[in-house]
Protein backbone atom coordinates (compact mmCIF):
# COMPACT_ATOMS: atom_id res chain seq x y z
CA UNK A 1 -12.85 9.51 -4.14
CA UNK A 2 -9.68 10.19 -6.27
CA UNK A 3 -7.32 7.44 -6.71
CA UNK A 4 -4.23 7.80 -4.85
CA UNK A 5 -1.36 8.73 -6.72
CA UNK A 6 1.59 6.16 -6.45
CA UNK A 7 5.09 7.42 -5.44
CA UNK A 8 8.64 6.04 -5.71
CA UNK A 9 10.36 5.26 -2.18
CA UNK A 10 13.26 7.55 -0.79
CA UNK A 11 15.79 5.98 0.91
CA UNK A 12 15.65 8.16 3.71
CA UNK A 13 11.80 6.12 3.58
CA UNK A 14 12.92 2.83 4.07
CA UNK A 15 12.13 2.23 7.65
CA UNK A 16 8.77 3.78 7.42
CA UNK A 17 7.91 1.98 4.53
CA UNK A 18 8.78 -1.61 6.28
CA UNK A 19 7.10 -0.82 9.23
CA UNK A 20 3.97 -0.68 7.28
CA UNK A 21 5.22 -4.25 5.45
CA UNK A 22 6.47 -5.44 9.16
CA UNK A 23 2.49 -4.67 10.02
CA UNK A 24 1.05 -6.10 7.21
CA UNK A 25 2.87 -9.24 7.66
CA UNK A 26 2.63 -9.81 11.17
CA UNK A 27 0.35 -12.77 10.87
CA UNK A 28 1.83 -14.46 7.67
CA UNK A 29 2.29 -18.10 7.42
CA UNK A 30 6.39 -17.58 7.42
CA UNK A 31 6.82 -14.74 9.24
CA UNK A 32 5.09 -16.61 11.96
CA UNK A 33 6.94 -20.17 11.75
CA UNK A 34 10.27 -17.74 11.44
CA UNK A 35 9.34 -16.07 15.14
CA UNK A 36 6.68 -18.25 16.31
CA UNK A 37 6.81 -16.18 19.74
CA UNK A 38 4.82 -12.86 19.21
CA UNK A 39 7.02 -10.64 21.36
CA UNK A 40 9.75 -11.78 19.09
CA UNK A 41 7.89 -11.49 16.08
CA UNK A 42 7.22 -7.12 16.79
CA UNK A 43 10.68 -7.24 17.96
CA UNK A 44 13.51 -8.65 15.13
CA UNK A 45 10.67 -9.27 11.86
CA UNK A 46 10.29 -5.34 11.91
CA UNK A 47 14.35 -5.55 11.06
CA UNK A 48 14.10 -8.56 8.53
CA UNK A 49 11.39 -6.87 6.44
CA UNK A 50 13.58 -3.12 6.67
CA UNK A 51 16.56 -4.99 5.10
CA UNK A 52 14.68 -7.02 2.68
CA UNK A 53 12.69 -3.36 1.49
CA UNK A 54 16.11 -1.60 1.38
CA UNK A 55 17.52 -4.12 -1.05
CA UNK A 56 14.17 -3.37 -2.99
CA UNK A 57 15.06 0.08 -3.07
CA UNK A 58 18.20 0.02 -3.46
CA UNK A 59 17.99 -2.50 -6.62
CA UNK A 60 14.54 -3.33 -7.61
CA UNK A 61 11.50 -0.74 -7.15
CA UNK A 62 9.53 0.19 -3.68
CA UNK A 63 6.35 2.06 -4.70
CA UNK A 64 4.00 3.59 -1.77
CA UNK A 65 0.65 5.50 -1.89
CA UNK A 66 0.84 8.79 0.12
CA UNK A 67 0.54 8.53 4.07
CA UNK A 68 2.18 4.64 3.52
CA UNK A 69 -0.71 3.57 3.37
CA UNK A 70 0.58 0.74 1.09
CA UNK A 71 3.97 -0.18 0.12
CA UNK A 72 4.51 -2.77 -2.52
CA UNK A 73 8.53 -4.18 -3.59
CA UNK A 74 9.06 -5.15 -6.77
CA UNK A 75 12.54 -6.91 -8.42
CA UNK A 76 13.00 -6.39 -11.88
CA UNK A 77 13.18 -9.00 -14.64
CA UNK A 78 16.73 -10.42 -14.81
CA UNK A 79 17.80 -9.31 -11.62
CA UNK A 80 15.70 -11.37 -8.99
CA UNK A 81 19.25 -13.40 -7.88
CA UNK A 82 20.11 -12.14 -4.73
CA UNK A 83 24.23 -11.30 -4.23
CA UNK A 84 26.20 -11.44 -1.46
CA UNK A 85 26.97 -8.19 -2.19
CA UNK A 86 23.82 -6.55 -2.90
CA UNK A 87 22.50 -8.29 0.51
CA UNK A 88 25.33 -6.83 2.50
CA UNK A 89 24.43 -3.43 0.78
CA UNK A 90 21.06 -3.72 2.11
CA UNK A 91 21.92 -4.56 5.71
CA UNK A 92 22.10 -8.19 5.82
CA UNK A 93 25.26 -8.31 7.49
CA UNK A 94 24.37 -6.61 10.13
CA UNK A 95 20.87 -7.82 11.40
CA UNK A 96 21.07 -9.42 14.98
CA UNK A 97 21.83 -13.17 15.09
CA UNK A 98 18.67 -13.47 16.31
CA UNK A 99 16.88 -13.01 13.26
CA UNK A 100 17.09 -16.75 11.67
CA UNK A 101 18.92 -16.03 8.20
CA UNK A 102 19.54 -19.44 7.62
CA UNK A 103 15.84 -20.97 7.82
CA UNK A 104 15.07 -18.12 5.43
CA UNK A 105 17.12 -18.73 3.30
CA UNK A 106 16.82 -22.68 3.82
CA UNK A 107 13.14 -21.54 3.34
CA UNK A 108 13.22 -19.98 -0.03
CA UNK A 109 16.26 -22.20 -1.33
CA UNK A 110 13.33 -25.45 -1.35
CA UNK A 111 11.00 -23.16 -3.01
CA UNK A 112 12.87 -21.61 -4.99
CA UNK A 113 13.61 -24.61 -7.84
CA UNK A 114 9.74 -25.18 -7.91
CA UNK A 115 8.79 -21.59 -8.79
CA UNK A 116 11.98 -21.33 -11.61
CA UNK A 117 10.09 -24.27 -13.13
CA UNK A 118 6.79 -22.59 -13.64
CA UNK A 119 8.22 -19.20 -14.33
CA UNK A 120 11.69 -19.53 -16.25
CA UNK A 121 11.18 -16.45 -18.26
CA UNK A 122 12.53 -13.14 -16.99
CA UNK A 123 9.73 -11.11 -15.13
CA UNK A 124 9.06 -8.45 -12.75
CA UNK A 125 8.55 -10.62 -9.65
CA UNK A 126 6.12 -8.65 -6.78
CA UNK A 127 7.99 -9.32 -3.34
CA UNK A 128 5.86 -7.89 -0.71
CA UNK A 129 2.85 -5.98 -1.18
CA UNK A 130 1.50 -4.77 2.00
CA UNK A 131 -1.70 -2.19 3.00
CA UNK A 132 -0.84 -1.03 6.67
CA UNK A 133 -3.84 -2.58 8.60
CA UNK A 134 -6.37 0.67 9.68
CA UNK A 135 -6.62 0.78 5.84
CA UNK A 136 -6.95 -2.91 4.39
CA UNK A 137 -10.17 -3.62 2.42
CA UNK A 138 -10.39 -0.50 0.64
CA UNK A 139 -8.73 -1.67 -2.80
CA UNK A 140 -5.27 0.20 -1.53
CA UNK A 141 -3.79 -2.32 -2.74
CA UNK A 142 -5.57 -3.12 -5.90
CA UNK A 143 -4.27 0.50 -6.86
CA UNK A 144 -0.72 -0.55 -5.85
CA UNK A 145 -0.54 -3.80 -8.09
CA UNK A 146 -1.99 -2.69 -10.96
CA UNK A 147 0.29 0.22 -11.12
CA UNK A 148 3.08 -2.52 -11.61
CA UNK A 149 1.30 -4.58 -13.69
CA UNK A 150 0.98 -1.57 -16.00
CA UNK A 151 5.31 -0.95 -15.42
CA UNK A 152 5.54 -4.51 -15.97
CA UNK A 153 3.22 -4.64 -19.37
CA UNK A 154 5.54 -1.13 -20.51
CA UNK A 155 8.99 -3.07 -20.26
CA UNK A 156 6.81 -6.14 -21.85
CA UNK A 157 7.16 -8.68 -19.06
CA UNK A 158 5.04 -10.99 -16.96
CA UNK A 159 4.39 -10.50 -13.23
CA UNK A 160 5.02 -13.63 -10.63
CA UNK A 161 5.23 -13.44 -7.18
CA UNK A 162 4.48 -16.44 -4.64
CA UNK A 163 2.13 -16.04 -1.36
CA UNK A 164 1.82 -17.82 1.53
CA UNK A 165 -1.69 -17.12 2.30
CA UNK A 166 -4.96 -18.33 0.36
CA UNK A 167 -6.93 -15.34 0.93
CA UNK A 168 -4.33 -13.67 -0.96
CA UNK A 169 -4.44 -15.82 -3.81
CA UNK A 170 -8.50 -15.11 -3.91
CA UNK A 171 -7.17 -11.19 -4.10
CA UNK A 172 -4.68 -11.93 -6.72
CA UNK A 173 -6.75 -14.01 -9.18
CA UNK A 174 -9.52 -11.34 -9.13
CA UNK A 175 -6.89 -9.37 -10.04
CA UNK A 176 -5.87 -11.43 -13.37
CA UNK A 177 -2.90 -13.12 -12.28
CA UNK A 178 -2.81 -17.04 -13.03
CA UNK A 179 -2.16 -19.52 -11.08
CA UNK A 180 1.07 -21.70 -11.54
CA UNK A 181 1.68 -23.57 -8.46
CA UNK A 182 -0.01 -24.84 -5.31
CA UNK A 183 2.87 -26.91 -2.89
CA UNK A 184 3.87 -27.13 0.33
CA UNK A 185 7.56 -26.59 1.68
CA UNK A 186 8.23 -29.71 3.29
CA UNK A 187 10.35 -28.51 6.37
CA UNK A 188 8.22 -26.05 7.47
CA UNK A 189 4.79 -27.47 6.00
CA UNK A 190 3.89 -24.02 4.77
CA UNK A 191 1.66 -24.13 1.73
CA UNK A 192 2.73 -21.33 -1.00
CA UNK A 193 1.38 -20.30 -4.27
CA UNK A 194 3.02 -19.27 -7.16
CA UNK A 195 1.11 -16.82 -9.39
CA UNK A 196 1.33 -14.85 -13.00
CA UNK A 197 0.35 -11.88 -14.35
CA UNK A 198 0.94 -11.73 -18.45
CA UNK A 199 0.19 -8.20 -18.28
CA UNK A 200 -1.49 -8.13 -21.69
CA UNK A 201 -3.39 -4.64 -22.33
């Protein structure tokens, strides 16, 4: 079998590429304490994960493999602060006051200290990286990552991302990335990982 080629995401994409993400992340450890009820969850995280992979797109780097069969969101090294402006750009503003903005962002805004700590230097940091379900455990997304690893060693900077789910880690470290950090939020009590790629050739 070939490998799949890896494509850049249109906009006109965006809502097709998060419901694969939306999928993929069904089950996570925050997107289930953010909409604990599962009716809820396929309702309002399906429009939390299209605003966060518009923003992506519209100031990072979405790449998919053909069919979206995986989607992966990258932001690029010195520009991983989120704006007010860029957010409203992205459709922020305009998500249903359902979805709970504030414990995301209370969310990431405890976390966020911790991973600066471990990972001051500017680097390409992997948001989401999603394989829709009918096609997980085929090494989708092992063609996915290392296609940013190999952007990432081009420009000359390190990969982090964090993940909220140990299995992932096990994917990630057989994948060379590092591990910086193992904590626990203390609000929520959801464990996370912080991870690095030095994306040396």
């Amino acid at each position: 079998m070939g490998i799949s080629p890896v494509l850049s995401l249109r906009d006109e994409d965006v809502g097709q590429a998060s419901g694969v993400i939306a999928s993929a992340f069904h089950d996570d450890a925050l997107t289930v304490y953010l909409y604990p009820v599962d009716e809820t969850r396929k309702r309002l995280a399906p429009l939390m994960f299209e605003a966060l992979v518009r923003y992506d797109q519209l100031f990072g780097q979405v790449d998919r493999l053909p069919d979206f069969t995986a989607v992966a969101t990258w932001l690029r090294p010195g520009e991983t602060a989120e704006t007010a402006d860029r957010l409203a750009q992205a459709g922020f503003d305009a998500l249903p006051d359902e979805v709970p903005l504030e414990a995301l962002d209370s969310f990431f805004g405890a976390i966020g200290p911790a991973i600066a700590s471990v990972a001051p230097q500017p680097h390409w940091h992997l948001r989401l990286l999603g394989v829709d379900p009918g096609h997980q455990g085929g090494g989708l997304g092992a063609v996915l990552l290392h296609h940013g690893i190999n952007r990432a060693a081009r420009s000359g900077h390190p990969v982090v991302l964090e993940t909220f789910s140990e299995r992932a880690v096990s994917f990630y470290l057989r994948n060379g990335f590092h591990l910086l950090l193992d904590d626990v939020e203390p609000v929520s009590g959801i464990r996370f990982w912080t991870l690095r790629h030095p994306t040396q050739t």
